[in-house]
PDB file of N, CA and C in Angstrom:
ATOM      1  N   UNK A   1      16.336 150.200 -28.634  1.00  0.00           N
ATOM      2  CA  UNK A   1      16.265 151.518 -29.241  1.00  0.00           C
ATOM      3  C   UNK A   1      15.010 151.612 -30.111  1.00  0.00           C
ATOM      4  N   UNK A   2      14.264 152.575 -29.626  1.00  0.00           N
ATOM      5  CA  UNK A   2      12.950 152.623 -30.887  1.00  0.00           C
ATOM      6  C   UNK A   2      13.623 153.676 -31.880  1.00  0.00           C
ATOM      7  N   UNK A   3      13.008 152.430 -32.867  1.00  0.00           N
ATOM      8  CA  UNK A   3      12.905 152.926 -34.402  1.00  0.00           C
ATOM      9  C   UNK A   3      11.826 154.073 -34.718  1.00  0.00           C
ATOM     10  N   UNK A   4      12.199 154.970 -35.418  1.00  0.00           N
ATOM     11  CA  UNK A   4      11.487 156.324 -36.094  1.00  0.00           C
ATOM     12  C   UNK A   4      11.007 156.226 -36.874  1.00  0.00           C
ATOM     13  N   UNK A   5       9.980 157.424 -37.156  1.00  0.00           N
ATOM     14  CA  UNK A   5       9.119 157.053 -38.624  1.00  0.00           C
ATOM     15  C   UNK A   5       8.975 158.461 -38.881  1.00  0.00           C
ATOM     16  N   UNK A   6       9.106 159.101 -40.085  1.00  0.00           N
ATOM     17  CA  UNK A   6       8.990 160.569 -40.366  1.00  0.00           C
ATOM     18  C   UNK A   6       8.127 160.854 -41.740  1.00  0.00           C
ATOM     19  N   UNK A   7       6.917 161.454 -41.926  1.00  0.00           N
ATOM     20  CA  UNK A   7       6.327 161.345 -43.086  1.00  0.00           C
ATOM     21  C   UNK A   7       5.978 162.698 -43.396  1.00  0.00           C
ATOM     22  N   UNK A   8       5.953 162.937 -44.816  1.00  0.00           N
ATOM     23  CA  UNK A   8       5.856 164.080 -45.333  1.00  0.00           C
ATOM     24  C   UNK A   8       4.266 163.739 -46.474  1.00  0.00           C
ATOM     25  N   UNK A   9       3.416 164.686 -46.176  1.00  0.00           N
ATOM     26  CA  UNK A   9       2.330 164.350 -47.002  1.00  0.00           C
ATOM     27  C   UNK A   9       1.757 165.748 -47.365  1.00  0.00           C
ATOM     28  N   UNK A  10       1.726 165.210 -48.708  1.00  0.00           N
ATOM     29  CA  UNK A  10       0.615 166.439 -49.642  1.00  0.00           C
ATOM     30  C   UNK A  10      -0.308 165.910 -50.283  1.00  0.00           C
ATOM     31  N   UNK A  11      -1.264 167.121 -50.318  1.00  0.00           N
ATOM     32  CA  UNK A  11      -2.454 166.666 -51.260  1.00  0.00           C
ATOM     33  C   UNK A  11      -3.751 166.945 -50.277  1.00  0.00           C
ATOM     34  N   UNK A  12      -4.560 166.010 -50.677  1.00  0.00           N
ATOM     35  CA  UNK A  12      -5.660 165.893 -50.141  1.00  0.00           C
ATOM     36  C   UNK A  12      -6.171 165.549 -48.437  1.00  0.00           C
ATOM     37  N   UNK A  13      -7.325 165.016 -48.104  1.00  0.00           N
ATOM     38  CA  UNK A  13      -7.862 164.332 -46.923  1.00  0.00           C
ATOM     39  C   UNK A  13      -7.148 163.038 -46.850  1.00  0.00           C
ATOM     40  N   UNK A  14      -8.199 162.274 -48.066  1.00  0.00           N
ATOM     41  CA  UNK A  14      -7.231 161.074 -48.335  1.00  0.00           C
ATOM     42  C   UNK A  14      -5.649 160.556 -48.178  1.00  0.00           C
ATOM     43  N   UNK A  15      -4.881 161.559 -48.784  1.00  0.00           N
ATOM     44  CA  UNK A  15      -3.548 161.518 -48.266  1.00  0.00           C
ATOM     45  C   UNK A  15      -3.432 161.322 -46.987  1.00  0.00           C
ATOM     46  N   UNK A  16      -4.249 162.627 -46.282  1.00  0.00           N
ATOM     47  CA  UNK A  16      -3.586 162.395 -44.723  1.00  0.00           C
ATOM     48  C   UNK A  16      -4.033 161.109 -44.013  1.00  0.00           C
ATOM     49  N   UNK A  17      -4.970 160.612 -44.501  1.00  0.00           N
ATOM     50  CA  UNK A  17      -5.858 159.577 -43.836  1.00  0.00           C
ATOM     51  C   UNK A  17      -5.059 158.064 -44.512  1.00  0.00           C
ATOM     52  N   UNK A  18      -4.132 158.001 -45.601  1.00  0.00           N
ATOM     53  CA  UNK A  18      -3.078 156.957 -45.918  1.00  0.00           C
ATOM     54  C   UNK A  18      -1.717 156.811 -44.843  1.00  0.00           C
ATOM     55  N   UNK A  19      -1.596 158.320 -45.139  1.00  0.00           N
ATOM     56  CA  UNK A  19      -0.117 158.464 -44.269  1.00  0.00           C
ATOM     57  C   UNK A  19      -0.597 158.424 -42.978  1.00  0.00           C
ATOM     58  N   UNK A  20      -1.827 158.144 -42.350  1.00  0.00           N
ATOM     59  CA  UNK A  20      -2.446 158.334 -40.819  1.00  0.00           C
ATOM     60  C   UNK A  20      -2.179 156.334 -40.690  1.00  0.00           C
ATOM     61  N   UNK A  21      -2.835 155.803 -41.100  1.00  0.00           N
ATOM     62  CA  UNK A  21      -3.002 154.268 -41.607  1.00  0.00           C
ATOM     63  C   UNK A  21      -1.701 153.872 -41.878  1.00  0.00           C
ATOM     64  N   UNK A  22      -0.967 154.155 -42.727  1.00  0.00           N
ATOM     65  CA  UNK A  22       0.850 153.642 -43.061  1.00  0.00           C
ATOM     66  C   UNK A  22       1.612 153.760 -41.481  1.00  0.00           C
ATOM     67  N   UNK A  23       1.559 154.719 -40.961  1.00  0.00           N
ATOM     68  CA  UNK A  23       2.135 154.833 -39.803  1.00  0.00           C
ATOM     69  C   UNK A  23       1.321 154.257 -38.744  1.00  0.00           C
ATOM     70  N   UNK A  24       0.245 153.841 -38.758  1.00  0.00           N
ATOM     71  CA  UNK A  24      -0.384 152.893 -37.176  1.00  0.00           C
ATOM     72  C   UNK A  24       0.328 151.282 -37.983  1.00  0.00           C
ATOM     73  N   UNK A  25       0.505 151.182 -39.326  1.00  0.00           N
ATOM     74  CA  UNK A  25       0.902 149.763 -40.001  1.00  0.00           C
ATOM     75  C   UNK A  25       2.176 149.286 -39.511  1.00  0.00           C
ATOM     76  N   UNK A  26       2.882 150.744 -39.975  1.00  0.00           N
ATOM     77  CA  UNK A  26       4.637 150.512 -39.292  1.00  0.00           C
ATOM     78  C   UNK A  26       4.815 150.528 -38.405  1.00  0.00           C
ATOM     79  N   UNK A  27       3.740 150.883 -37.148  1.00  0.00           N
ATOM     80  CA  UNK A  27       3.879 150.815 -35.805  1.00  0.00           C
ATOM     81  C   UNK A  27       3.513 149.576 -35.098  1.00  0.00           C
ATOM     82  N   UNK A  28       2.747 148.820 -35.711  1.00  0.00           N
ATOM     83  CA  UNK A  28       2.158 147.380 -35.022  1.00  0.00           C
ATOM     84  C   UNK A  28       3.239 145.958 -35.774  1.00  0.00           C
ATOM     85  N   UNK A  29       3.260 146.942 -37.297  1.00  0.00           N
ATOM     86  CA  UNK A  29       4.157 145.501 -37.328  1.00  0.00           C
ATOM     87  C   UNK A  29       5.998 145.132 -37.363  1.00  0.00           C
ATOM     88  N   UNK A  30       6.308 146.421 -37.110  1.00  0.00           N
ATOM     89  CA  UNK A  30       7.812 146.793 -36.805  1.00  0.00           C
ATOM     90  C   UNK A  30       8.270 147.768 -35.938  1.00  0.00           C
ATOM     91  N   UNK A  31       7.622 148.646 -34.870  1.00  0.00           N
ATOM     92  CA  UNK A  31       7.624 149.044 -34.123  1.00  0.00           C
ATOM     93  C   UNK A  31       8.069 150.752 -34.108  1.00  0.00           C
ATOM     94  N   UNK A  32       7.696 151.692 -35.140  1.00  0.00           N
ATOM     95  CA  UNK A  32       7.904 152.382 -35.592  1.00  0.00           C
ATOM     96  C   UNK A  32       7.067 153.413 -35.283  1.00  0.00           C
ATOM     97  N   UNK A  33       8.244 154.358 -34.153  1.00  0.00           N
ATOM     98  CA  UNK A  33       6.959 155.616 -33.720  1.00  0.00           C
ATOM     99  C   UNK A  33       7.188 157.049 -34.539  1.00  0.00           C
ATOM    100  N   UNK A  34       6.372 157.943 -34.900  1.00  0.00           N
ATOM    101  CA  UNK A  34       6.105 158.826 -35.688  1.00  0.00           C
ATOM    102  C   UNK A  34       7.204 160.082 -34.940  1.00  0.00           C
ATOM    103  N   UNK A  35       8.161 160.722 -35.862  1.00  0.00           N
ATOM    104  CA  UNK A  35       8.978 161.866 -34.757  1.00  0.00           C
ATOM    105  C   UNK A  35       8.087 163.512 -36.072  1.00  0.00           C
ATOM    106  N   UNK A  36       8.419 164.051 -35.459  1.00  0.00           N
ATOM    107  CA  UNK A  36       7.986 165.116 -36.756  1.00  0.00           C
ATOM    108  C   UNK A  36       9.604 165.846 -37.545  1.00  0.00           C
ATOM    109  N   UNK A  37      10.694 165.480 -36.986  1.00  0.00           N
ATOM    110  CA  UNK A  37      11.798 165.483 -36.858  1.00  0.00           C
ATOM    111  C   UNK A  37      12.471 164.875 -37.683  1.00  0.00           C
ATOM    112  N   UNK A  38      12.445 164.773 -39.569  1.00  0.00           N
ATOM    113  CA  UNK A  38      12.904 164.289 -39.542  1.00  0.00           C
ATOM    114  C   UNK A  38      14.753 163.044 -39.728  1.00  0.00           C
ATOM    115  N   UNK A  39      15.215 164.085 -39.488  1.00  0.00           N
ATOM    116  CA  UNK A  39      16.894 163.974 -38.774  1.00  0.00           C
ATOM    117  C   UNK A  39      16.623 163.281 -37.827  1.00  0.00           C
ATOM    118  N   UNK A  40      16.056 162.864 -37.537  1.00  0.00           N
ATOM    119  CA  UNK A  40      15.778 161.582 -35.999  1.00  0.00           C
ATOM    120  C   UNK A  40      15.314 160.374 -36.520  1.00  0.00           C
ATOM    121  N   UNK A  41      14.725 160.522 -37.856  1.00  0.00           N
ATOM    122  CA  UNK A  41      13.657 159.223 -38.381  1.00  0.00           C
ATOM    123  C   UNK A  41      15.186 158.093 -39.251  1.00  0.00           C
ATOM    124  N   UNK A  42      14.528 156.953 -38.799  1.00  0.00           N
ATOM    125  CA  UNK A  42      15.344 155.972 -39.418  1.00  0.00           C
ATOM    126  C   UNK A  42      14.688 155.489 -40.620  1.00  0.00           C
ATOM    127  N   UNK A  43      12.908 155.958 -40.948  1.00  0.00           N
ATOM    128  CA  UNK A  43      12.625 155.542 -42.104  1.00  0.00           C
ATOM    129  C   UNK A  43      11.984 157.170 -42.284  1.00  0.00           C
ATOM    130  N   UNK A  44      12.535 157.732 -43.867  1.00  0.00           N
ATOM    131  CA  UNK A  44      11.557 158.838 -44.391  1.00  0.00           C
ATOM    132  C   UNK A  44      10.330 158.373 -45.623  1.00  0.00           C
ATOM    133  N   UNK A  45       9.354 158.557 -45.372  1.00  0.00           N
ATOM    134  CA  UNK A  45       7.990 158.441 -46.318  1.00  0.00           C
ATOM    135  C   UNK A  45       7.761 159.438 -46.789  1.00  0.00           C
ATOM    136  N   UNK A  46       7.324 159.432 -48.263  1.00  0.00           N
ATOM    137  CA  UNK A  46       6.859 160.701 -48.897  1.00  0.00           C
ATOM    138  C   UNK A  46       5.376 160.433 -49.067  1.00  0.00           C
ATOM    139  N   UNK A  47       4.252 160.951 -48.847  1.00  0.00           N
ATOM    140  CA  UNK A  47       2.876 160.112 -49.430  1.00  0.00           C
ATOM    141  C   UNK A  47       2.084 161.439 -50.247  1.00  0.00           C
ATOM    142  N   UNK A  48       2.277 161.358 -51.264  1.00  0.00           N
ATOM    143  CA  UNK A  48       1.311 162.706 -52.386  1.00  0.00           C
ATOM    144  C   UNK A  48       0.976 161.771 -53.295  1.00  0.00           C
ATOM    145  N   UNK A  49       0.124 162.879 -53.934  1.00  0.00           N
ATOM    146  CA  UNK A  49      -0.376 162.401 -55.134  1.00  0.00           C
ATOM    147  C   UNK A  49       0.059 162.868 -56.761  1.00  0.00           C
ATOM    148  N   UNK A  50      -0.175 162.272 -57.675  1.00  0.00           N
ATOM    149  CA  UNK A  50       0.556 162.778 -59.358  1.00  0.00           C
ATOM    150  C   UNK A  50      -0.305 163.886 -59.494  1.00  0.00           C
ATOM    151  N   UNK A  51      -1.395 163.948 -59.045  1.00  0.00           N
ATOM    152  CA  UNK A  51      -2.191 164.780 -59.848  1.00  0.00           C
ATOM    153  C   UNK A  51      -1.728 166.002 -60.579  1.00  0.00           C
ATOM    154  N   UNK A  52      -1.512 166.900 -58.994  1.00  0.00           N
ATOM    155  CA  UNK A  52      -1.341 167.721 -59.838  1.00  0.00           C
ATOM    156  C   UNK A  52      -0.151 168.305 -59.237  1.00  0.00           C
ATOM    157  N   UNK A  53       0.737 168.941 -60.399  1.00  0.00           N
ATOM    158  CA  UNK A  53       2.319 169.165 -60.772  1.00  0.00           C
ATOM    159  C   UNK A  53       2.548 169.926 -59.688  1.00  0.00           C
ATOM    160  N   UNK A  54       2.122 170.425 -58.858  1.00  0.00           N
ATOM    161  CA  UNK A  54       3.050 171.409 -57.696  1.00  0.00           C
ATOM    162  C   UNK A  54       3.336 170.388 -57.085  1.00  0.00           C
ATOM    163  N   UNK A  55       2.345 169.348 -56.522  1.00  0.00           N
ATOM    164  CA  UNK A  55       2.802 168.376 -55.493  1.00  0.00           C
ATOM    165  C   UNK A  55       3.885 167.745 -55.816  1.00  0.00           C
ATOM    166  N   UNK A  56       3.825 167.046 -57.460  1.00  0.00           N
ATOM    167  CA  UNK A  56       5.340 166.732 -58.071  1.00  0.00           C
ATOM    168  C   UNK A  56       6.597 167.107 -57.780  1.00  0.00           C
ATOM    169  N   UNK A  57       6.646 168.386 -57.732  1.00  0.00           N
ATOM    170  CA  UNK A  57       7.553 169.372 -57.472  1.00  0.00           C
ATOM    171  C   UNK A  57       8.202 169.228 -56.467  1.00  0.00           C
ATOM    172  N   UNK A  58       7.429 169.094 -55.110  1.00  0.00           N
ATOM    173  CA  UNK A  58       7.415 169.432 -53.882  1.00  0.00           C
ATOM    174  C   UNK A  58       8.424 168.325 -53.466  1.00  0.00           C
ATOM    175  N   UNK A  59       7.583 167.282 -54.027  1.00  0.00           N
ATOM    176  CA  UNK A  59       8.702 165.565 -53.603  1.00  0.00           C
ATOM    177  C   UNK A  59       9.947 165.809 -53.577  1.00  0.00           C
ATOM    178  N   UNK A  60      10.114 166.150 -55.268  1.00  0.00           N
ATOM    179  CA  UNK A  60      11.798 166.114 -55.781  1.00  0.00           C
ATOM    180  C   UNK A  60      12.393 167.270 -54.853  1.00  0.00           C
ATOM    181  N   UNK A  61      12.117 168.400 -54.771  1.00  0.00           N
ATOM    182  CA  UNK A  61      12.555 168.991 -53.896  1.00  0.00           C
ATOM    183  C   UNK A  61      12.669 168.203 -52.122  1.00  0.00           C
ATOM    184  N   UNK A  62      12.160 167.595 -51.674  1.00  0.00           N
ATOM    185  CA  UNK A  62      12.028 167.255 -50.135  1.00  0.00           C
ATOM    186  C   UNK A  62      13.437 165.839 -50.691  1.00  0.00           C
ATOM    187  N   UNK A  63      13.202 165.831 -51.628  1.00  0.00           N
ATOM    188  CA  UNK A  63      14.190 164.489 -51.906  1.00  0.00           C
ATOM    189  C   UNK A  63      15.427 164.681 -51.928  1.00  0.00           C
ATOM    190  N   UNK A  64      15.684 166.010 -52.262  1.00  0.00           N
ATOM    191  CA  UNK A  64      17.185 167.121 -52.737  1.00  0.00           C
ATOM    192  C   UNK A  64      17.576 167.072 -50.540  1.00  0.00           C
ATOM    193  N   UNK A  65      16.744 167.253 -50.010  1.00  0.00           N
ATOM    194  CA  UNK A  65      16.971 167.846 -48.632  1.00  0.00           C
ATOM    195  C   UNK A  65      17.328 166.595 -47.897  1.00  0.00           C
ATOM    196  N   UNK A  66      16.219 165.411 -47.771  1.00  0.00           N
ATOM    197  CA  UNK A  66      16.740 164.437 -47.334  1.00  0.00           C
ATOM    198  C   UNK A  66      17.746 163.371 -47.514  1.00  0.00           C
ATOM    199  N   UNK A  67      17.954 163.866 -49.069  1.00  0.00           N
ATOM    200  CA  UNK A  67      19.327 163.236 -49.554  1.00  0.00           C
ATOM    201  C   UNK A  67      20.989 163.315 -48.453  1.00  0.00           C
ATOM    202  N   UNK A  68      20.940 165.304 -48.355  1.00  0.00           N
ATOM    203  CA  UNK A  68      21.823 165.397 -47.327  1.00  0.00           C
ATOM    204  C   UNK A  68      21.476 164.885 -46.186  1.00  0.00           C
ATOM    205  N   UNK A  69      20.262 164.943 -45.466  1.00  0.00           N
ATOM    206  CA  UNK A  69      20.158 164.277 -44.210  1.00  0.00           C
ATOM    207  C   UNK A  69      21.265 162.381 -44.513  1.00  0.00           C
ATOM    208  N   UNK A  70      20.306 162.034 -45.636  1.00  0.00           N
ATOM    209  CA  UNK A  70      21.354 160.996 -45.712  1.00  0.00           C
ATOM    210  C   UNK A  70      22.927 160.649 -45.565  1.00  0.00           C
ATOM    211  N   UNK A  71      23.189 161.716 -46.477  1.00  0.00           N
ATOM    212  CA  UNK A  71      24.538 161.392 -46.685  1.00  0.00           C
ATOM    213  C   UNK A  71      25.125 161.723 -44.836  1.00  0.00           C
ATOM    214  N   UNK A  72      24.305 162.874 -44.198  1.00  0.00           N
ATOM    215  CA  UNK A  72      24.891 162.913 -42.810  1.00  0.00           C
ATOM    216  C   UNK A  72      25.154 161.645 -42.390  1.00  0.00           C
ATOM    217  N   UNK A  73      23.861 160.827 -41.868  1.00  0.00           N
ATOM    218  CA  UNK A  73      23.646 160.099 -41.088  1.00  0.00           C
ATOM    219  C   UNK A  73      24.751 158.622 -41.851  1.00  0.00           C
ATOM    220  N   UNK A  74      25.136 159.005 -42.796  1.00  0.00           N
ATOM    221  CA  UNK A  74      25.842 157.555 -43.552  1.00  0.00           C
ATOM    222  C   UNK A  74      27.342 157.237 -42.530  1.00  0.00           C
ATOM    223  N   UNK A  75      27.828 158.536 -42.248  1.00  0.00           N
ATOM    224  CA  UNK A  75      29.113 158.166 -41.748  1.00  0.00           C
ATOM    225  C   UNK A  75      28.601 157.360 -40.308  1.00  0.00           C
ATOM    226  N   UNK A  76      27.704 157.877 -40.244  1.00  0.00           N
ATOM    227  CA  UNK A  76      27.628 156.723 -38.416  1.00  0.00           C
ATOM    228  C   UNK A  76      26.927 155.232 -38.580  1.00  0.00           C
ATOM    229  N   UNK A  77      26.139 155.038 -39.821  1.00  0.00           N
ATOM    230  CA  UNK A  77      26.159 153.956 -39.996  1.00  0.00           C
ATOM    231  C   UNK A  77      25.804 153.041 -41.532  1.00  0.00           C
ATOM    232  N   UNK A  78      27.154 153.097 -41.776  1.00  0.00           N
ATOM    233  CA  UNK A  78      27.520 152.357 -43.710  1.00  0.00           C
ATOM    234  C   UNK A  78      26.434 150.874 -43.831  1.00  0.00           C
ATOM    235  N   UNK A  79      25.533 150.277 -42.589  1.00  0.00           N
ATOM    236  CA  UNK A  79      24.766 149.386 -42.808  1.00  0.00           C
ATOM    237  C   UNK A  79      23.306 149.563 -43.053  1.00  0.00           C
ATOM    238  N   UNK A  80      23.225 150.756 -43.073  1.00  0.00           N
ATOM    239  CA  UNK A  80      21.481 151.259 -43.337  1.00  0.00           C
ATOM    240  C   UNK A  80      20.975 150.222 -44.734  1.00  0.00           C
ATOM    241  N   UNK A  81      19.383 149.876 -44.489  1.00  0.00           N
ATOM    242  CA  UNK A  81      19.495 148.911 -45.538  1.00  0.00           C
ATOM    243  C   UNK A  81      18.667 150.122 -45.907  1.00  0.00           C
ATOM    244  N   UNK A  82      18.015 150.383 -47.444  1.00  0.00           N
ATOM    245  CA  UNK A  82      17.768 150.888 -48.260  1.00  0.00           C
ATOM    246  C   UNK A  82      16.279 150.217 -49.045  1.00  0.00           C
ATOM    247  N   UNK A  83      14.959 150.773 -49.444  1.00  0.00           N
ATOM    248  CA  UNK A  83      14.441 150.053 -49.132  1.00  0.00           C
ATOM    249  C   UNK A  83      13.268 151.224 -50.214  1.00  0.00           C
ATOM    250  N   UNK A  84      13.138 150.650 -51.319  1.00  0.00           N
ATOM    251  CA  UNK A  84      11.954 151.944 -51.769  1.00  0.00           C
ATOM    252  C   UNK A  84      10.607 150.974 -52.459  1.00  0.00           C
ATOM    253  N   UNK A  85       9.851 151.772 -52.244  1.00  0.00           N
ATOM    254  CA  UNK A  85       8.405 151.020 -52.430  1.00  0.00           C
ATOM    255  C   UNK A  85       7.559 152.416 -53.418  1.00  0.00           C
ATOM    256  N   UNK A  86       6.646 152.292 -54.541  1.00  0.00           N
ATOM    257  CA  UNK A  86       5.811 153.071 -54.686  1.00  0.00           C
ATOM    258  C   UNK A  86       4.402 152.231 -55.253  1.00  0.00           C
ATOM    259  N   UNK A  87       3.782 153.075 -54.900  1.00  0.00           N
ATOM    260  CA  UNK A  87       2.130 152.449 -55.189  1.00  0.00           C
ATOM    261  C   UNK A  87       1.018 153.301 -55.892  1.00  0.00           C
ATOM    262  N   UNK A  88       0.110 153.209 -56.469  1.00  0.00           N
ATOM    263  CA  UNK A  88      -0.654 153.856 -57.186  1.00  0.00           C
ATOM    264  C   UNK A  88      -2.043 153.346 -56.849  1.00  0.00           C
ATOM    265  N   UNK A  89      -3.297 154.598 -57.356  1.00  0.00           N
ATOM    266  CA  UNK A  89      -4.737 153.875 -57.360  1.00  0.00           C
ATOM    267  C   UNK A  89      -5.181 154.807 -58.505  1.00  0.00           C
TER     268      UNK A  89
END
């Protein structure tokens, strides 16, 4: 079964060109293809920046939405491992 990858990005060039790079990463070294879908994705990525406060915004909100996607997808499988990472420059 291939594994999914679903990413949500704001901001800049740069952004898109991280979240372009994160997803060829998750694809070579765990086999993780990009859906735009994401209710299909087994991993969700958020990639913005702090700068500036709308983008802030935007996260917590996408976080409110995929939360329910979560809680859907929980009844079919209570073993999802869980897994959060953040990074800065």
């Amino acid at each position: 079964m291939t594994k999914k990858l679903h990413i949500k990005t704001w901001g800049c060039q740069m952004n898109e060109y991280d979240s372009s790079k994160m997803a060829d990463l998750l694809d070579a070294t765990h086999g993780y293809q990009l859906t735009d879908v994401a209710e299909e994705a087994d991993v969700l990525l958020l990639n913005t920046c702090s700068i500036r406060e709308k983008a802030q915004e935007k996260v917590f909100h996408q976080l409110g939405r995929w939360k329910l996607i979560k809680q859907k997808k929980a009844g079919r499988d209570h073993r999802r491992r869980r897994l959060c990472r953040f990074a800065g420059r």
